[in-house]
Structures are given as structure tokens and as C-alpha cells.
C-alpha atoms as a PDB file:
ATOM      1  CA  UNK A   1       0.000   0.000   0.000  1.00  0.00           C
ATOM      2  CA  UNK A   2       3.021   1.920   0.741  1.00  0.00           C
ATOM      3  CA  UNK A   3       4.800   1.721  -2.137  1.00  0.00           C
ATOM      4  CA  UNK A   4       1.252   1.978  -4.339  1.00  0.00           C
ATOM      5  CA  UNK A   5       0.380   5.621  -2.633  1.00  0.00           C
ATOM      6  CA  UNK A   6       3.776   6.707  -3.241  1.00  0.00           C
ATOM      7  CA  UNK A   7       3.259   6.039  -6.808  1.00  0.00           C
ATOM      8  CA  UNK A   8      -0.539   8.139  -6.550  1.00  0.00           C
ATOM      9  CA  UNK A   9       1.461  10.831  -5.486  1.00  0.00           C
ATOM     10  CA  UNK A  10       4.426  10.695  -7.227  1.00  0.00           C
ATOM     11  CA  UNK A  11       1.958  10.686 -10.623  1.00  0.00           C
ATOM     12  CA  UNK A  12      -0.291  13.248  -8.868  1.00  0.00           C
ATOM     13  CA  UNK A  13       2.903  15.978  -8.595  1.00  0.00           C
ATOM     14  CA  UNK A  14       3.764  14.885 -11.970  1.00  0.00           C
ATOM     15  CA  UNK A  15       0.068  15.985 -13.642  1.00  0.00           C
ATOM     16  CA  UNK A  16      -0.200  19.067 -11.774  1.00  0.00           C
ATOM     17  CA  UNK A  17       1.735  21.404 -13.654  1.00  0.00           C
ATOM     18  CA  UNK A  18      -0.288  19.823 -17.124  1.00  0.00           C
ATOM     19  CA  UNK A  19      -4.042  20.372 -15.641  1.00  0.00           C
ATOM     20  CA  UNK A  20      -2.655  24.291 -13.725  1.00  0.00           C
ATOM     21  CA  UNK A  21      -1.521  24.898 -17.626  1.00  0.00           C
ATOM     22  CA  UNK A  22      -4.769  24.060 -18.982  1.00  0.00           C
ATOM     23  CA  UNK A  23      -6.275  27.398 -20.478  1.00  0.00           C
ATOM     24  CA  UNK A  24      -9.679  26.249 -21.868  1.00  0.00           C
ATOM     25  CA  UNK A  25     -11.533  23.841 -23.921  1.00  0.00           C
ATOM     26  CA  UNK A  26     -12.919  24.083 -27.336  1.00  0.00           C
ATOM     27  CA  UNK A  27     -15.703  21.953 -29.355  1.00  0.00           C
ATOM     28  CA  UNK A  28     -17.012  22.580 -33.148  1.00  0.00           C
ATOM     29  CA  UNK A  29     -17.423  21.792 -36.719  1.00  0.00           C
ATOM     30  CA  UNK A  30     -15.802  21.393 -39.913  1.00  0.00           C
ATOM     31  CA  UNK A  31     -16.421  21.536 -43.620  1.00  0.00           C
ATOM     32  CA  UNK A  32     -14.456  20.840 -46.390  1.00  0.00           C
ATOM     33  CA  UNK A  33     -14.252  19.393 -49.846  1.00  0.00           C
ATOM     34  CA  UNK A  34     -11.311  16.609 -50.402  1.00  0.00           C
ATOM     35  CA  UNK A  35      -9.194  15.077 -52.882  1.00  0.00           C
ATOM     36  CA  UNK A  36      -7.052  11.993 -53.435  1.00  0.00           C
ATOM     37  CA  UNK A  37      -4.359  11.686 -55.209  1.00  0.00           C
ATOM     38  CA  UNK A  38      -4.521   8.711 -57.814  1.00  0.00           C
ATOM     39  CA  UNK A  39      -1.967   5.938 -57.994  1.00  0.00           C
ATOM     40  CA  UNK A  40      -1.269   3.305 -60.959  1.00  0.00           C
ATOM     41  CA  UNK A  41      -3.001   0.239 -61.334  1.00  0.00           C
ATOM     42  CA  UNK A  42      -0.216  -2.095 -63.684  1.00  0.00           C
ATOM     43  CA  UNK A  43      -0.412  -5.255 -65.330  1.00  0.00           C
ATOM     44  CA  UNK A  44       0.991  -6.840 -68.925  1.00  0.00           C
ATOM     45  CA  UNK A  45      -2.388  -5.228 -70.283  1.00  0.00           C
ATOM     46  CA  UNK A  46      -1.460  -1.417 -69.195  1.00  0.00           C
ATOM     47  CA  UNK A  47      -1.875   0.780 -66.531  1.00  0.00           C
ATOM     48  CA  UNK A  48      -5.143   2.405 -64.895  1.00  0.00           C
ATOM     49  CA  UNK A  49      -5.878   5.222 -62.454  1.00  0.00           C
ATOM     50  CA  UNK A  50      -7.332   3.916 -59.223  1.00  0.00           C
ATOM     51  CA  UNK A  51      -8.204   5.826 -56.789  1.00  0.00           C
ATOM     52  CA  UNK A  52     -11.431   8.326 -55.383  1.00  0.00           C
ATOM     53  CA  UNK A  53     -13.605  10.713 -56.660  1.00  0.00           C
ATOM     54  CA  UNK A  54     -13.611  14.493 -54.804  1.00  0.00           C
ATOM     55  CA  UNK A  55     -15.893  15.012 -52.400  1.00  0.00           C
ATOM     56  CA  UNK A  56     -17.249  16.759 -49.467  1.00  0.00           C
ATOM     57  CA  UNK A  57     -16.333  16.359 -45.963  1.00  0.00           C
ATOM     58  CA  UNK A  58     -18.154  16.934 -42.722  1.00  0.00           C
ATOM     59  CA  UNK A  59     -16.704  16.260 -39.211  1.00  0.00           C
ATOM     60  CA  UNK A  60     -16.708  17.868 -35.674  1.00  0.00           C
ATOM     61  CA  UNK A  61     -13.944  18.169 -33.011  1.00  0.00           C
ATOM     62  CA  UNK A  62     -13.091  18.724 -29.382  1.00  0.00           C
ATOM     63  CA  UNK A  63      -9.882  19.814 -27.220  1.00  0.00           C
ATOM     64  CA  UNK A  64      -8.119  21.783 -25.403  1.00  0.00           C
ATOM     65  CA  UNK A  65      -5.610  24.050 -24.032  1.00  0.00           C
ATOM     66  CA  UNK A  66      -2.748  21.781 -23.054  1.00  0.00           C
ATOM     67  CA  UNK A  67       0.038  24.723 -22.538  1.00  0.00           C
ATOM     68  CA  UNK A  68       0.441  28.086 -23.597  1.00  0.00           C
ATOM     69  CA  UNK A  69       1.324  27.185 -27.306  1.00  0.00           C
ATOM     70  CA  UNK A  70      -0.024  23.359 -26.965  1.00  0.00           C
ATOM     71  CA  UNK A  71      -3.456  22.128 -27.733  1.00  0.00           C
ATOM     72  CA  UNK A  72      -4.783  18.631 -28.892  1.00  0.00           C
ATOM     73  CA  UNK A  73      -8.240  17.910 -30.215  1.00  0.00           C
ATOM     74  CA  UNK A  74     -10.240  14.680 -31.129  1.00  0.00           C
ATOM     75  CA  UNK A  75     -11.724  14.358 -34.368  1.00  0.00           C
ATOM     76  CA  UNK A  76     -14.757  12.785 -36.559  1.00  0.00           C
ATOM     77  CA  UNK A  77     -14.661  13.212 -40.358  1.00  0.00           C
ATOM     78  CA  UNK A  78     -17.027  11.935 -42.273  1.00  0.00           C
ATOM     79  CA  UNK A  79     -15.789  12.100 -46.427  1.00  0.00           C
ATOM     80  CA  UNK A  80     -18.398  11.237 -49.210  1.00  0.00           C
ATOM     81  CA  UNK A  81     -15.375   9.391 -51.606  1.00  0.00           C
ATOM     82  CA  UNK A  82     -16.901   7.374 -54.576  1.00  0.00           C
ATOM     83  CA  UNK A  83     -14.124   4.879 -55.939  1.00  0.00           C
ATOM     84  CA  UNK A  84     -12.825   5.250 -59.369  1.00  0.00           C
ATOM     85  CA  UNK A  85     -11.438   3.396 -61.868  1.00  0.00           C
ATOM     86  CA  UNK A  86      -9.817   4.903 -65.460  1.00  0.00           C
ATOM     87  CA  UNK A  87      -8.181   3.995 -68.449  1.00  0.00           C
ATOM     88  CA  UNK A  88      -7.791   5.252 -71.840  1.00  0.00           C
ATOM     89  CA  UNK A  89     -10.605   7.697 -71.706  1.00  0.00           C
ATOM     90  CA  UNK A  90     -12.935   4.550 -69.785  1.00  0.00           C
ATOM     91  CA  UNK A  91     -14.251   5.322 -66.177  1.00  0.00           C
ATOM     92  CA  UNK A  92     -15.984   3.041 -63.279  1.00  0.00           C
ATOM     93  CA  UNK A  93     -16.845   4.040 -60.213  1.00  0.00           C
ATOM     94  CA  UNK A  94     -18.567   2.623 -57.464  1.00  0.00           C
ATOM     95  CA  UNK A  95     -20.288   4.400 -54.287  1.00  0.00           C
ATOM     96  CA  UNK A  96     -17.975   4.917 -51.215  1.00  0.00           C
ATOM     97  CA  UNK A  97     -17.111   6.944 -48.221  1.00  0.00           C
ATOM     98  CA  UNK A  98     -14.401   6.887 -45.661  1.00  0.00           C
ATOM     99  CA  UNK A  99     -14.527   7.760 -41.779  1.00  0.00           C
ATOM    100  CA  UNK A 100     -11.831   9.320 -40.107  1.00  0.00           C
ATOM    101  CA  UNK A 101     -10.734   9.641 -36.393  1.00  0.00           C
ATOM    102  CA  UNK A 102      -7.967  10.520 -35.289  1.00  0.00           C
ATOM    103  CA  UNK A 103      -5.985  13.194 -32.455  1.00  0.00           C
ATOM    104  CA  UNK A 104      -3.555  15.784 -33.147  1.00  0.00           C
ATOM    105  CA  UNK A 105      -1.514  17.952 -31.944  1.00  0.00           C
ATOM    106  CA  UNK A 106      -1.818  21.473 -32.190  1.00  0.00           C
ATOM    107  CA  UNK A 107       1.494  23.712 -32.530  1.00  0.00           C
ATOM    108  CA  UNK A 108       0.236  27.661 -31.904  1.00  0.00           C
ATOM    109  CA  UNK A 109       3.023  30.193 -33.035  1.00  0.00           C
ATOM    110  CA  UNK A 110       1.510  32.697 -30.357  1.00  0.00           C
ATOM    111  CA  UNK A 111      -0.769  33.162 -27.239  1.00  0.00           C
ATOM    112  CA  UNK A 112      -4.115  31.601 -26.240  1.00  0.00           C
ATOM    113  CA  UNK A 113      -5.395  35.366 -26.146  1.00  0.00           C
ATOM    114  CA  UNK A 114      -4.239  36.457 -29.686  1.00  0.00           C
ATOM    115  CA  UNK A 115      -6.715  37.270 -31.989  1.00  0.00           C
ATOM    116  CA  UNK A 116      -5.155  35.522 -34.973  1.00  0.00           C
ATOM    117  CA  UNK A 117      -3.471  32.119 -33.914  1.00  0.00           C
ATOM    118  CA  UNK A 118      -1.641  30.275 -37.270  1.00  0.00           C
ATOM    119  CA  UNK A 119      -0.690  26.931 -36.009  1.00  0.00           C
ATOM    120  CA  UNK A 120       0.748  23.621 -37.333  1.00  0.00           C
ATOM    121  CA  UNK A 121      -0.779  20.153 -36.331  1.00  0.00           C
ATOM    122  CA  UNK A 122       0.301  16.202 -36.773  1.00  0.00           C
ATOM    123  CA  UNK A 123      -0.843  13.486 -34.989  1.00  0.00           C
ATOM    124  CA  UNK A 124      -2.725   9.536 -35.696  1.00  0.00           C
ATOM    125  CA  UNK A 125      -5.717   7.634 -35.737  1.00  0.00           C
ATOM    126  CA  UNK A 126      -7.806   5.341 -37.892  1.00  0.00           C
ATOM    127  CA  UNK A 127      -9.350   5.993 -41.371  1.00  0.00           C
ATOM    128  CA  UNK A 128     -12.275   3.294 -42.116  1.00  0.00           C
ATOM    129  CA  UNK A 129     -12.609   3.085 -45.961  1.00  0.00           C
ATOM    130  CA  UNK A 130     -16.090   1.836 -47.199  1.00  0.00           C
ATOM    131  CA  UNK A 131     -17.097   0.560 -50.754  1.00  0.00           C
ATOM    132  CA  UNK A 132     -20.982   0.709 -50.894  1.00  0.00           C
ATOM    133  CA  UNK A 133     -22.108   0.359 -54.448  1.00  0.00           C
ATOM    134  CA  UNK A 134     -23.804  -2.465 -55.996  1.00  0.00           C
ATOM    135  CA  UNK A 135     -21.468  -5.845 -57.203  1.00  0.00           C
ATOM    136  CA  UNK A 136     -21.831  -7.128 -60.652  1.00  0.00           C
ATOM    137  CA  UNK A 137     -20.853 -10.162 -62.270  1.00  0.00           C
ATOM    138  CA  UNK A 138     -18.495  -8.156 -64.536  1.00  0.00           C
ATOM    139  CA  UNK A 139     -16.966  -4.633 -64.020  1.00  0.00           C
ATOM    140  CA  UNK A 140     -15.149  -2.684 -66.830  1.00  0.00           C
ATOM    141  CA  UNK A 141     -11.488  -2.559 -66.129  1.00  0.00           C
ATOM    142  CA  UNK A 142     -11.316  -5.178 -64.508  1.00  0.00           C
ATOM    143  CA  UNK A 143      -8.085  -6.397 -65.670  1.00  0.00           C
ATOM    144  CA  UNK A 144      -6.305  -3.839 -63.295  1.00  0.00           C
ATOM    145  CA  UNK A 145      -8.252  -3.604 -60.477  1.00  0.00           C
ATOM    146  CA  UNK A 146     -11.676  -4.596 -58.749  1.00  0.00           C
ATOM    147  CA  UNK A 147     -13.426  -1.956 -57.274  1.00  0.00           C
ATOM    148  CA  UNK A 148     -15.448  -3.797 -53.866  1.00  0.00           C
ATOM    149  CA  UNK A 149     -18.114  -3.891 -51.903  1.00  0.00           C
ATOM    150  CA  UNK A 150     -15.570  -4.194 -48.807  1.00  0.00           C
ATOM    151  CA  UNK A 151     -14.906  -2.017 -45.344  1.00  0.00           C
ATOM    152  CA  UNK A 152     -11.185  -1.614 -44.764  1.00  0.00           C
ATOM    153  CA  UNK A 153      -9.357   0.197 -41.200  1.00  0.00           C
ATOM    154  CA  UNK A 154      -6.417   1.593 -41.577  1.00  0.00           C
ATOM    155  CA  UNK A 155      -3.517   3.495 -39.885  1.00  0.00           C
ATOM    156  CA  UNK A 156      -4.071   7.169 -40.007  1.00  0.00           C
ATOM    157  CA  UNK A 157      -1.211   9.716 -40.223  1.00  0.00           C
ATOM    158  CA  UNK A 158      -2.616  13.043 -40.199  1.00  0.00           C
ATOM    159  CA  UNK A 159      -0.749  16.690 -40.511  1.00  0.00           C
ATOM    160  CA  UNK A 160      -1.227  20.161 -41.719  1.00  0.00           C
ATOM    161  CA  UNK A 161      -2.426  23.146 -39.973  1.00  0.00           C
ATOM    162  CA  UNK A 162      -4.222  26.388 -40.403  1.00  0.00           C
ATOM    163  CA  UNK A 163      -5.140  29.780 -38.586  1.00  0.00           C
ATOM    164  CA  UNK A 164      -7.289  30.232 -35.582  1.00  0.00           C
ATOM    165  CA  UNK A 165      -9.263  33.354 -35.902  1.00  0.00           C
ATOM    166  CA  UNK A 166     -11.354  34.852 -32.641  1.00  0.00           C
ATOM    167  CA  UNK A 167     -14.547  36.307 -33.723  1.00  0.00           C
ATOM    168  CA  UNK A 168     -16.081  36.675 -30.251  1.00  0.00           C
ATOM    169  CA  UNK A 169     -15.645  36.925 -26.614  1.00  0.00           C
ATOM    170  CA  UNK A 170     -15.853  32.854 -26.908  1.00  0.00           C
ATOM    171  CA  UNK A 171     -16.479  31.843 -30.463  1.00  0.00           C
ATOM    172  CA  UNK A 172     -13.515  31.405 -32.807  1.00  0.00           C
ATOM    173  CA  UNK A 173     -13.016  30.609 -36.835  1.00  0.00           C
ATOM    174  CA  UNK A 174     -10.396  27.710 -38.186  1.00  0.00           C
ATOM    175  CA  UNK A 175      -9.023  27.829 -42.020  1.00  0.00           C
ATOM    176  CA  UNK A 176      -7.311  24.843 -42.407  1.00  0.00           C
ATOM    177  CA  UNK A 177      -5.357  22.224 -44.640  1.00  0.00           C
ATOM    178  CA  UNK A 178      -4.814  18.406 -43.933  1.00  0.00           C
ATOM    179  CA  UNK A 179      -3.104  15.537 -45.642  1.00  0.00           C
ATOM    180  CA  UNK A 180      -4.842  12.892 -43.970  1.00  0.00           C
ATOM    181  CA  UNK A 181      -1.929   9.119 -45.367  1.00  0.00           C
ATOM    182  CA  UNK A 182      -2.850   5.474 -45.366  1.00  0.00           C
ATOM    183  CA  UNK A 183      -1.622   2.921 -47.393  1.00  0.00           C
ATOM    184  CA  UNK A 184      -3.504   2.186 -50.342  1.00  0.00           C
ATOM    185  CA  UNK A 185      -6.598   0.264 -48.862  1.00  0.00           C
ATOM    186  CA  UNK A 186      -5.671  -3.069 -51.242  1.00  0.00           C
ATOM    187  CA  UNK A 187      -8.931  -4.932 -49.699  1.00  0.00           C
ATOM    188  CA  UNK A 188     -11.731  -1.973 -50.920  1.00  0.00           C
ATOM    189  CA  UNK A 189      -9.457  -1.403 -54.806  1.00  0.00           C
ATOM    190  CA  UNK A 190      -8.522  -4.855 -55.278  1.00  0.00           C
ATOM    191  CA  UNK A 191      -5.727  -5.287 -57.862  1.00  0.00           C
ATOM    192  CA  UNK A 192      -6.983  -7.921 -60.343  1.00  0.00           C
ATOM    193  CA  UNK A 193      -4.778 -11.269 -60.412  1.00  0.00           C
ATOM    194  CA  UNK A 194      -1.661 -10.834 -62.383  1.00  0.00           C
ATOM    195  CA  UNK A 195      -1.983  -6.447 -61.800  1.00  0.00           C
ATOM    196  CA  UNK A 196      -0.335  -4.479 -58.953  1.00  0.00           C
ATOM    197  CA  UNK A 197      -0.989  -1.245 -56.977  1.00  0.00           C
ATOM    198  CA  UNK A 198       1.468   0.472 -54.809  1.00  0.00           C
ATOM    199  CA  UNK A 199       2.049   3.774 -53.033  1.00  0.00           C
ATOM    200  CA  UNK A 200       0.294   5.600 -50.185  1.00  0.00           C
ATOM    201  CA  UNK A 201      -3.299   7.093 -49.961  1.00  0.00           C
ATOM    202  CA  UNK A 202      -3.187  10.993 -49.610  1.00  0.00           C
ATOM    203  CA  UNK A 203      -6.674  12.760 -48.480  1.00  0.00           C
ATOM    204  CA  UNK A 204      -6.122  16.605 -49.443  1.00  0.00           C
ATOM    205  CA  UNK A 205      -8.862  18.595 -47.462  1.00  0.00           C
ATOM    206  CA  UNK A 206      -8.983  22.231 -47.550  1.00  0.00           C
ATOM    207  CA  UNK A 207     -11.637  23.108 -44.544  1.00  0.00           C
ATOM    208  CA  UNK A 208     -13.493  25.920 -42.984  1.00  0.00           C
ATOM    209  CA  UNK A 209     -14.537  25.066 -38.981  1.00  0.00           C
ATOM    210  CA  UNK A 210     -16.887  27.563 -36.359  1.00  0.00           C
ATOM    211  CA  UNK A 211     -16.127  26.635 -32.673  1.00  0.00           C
ATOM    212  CA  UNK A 212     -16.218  27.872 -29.092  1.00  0.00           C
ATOM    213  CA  UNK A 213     -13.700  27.624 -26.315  1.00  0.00           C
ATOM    214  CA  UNK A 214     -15.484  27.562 -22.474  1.00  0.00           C
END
């Protein structure tokens, strides 16, 4: 018992100078419109574009003050992402989305009570890639890649950052730019037999968020 209250308090003295430095916390919403940057599709028969259409993203988030020029936030995104297929002037696609969450750190170059606060952020989570549409017995293209009716989780890297404008005594704007990396989800684009896909999956969102801080 000793030895375990020594440890409480040992832990205790540790966290105290983190939850003193604690200035406030902050929830809200984004919105944003994504894209991903195609990668090759090869076999003996030629190459393809695989990869996702552009679409709109939707998510919410919630933090807080860790120090002076430290924050971290949770995050939901939600990103309407059809999959894509195309070859010499020939398209498929196939209804999708993807579902990110994920925590970041957020790197402020000033004060919690600046007006304008640019900032940097990086940090991990999960991105859960979804292929919704409708299988058929044959899809065009197929000799480079299958486009599936399959969930996928993956490994999320995410970084980028933005600007952190005040536009109240306790509301706040965000402008912001992510590269949200996976590897290529193999299991949702499915290279045919004989075909191969490499490279990493890189969701570009540009987004615009409202908050408040209490």
C-alpha cells in the first residue's frame, strides 16, 4: 500500500503542472471538400488510375488548451469518396465513403489570447474506408483492379495546420489544410490477379470550422 500511494502521489505531482496549464476547452465543426491523389493500377495489359472521386467532408472536433502554445483535439470526419477506376478515356466508379478519427496535436506560433493564432498540427488515428455500391458479375477494367463492396481500417497519419481566428468573446473561426496518409486500402481497390498497386493514400482537405472555447 506503501509503495502503491507513493506512486498516486508521485503521478499526482507529476500531472499538476499539465491540468494548472490548462487554459480552456474548445468543441465545433468542420467543412471541407477533399481530394485523393490517384496511384497506378499495372499489369501486362497497361496501366489504370485507381483511386477516389472528390468530395465533401463533414466532421466535428473537441480539445483543449494543453500549454500556452499546446493544444490537442479529437476528431470525426465523415468524407463522401466514390471509388474510381480509369483507363484510356474509360471510367468506373462505385459508391464509397471513408470515416476518419484521429488526435492531433496542435502547434500555436503565439498566445491563447491572440486574436489571430496560425498553427501547425500532426498526430494519428484510424481511417475506415467503405465501398458501398452495388457488385456485378463483370466490371469494366477489370483487368487492373476490382473496385469492392468491402470495409477496410487503416492506420491514419494526419498533418497540416491552419489559422485560428477569434470572432467573439468565446467563439472562434479555423481555415485549415490536412493531408490525412494510409496505405492504399488493397482490400476496398482490389488489384486484379496478375496487376499491382502500390504507393500511399493521400486525403487533401482544404476546410473551414466555427467553434467555441469555455
Amino acid at each position: 500500500m506503501g509503495r502503491m500511494a507513493g506512486c498516486v502521489l508521485a503521478f499526482g505531482a507529476w500531472l499538476a503542472p499539465a491540468c494548472l496549464a490548462q487554459q480552456h476547452w474548445e468543441l465545433g465543426a468542420v467543412g471541407g471538400f477533399g481530394v485523393v491523389k490517384s496511384v497506378s493500377a499495372t499489369s501486362g495489359a497497361g496501366s489504370a488510375d485507381a483511386g477516389f472521386k472528390a468530395g465533401a467532408a463533414l466532421g466535428v472536433f473537441g480539445g483543449q488548451q494543453l500549454y500556452s502554445r499546446l493544444g490537442g483535439e479529437f476528431r470525426y470526419l465523415y468524407r463522401f469518396s466514390d471509388l474510381k477506376l480509369a483507363s484510356s478515356g474509360a471510367e468506373v466508379t462505385f459508391s464509397g465513403r471513408s470515416q476518419m478519427v484521429h488526435y492531433d496535436l496542435l502547434f500555436f506560433t503565439n498566445k491563447p489570447d491572440a486574436p489571430v493564432r496560425p498553427y501547425a498540427a500532426a498526430g494519428g488515428g484510424i481511417k475506415i474506408y467503405d465501398g458501398t455500391g452495388k457488385e456485378a458479375a463483370y466490371q469494366p477494367l477489370s483487368r487492373f483492379a476490382i473496385l469492392t463492396k468491402t470495409r477496410q481500417v487503416m492506420g491514419l497519419a494526419s498533418v497540416g495546420g491552419g489559422v485560428r481566428v477569434k470572432v467573439g468573446p468565446r467563439a472562434f473561426l479555423r481555415l485549415e489544410f490536412r493531408d490525412y496518409i494510409t496505405p492504399w486500402p488493397k482490400d476496398v481497390i482490389t488489384p486484379a490477379p496478375g496487376a499491382k498497386i502500390s504507393g500511399w493514400a493521400h486525403d487533401l482537405v482544404p476546410m473551414v470550422g466555427i467553434g467555441v472555447s469555455f
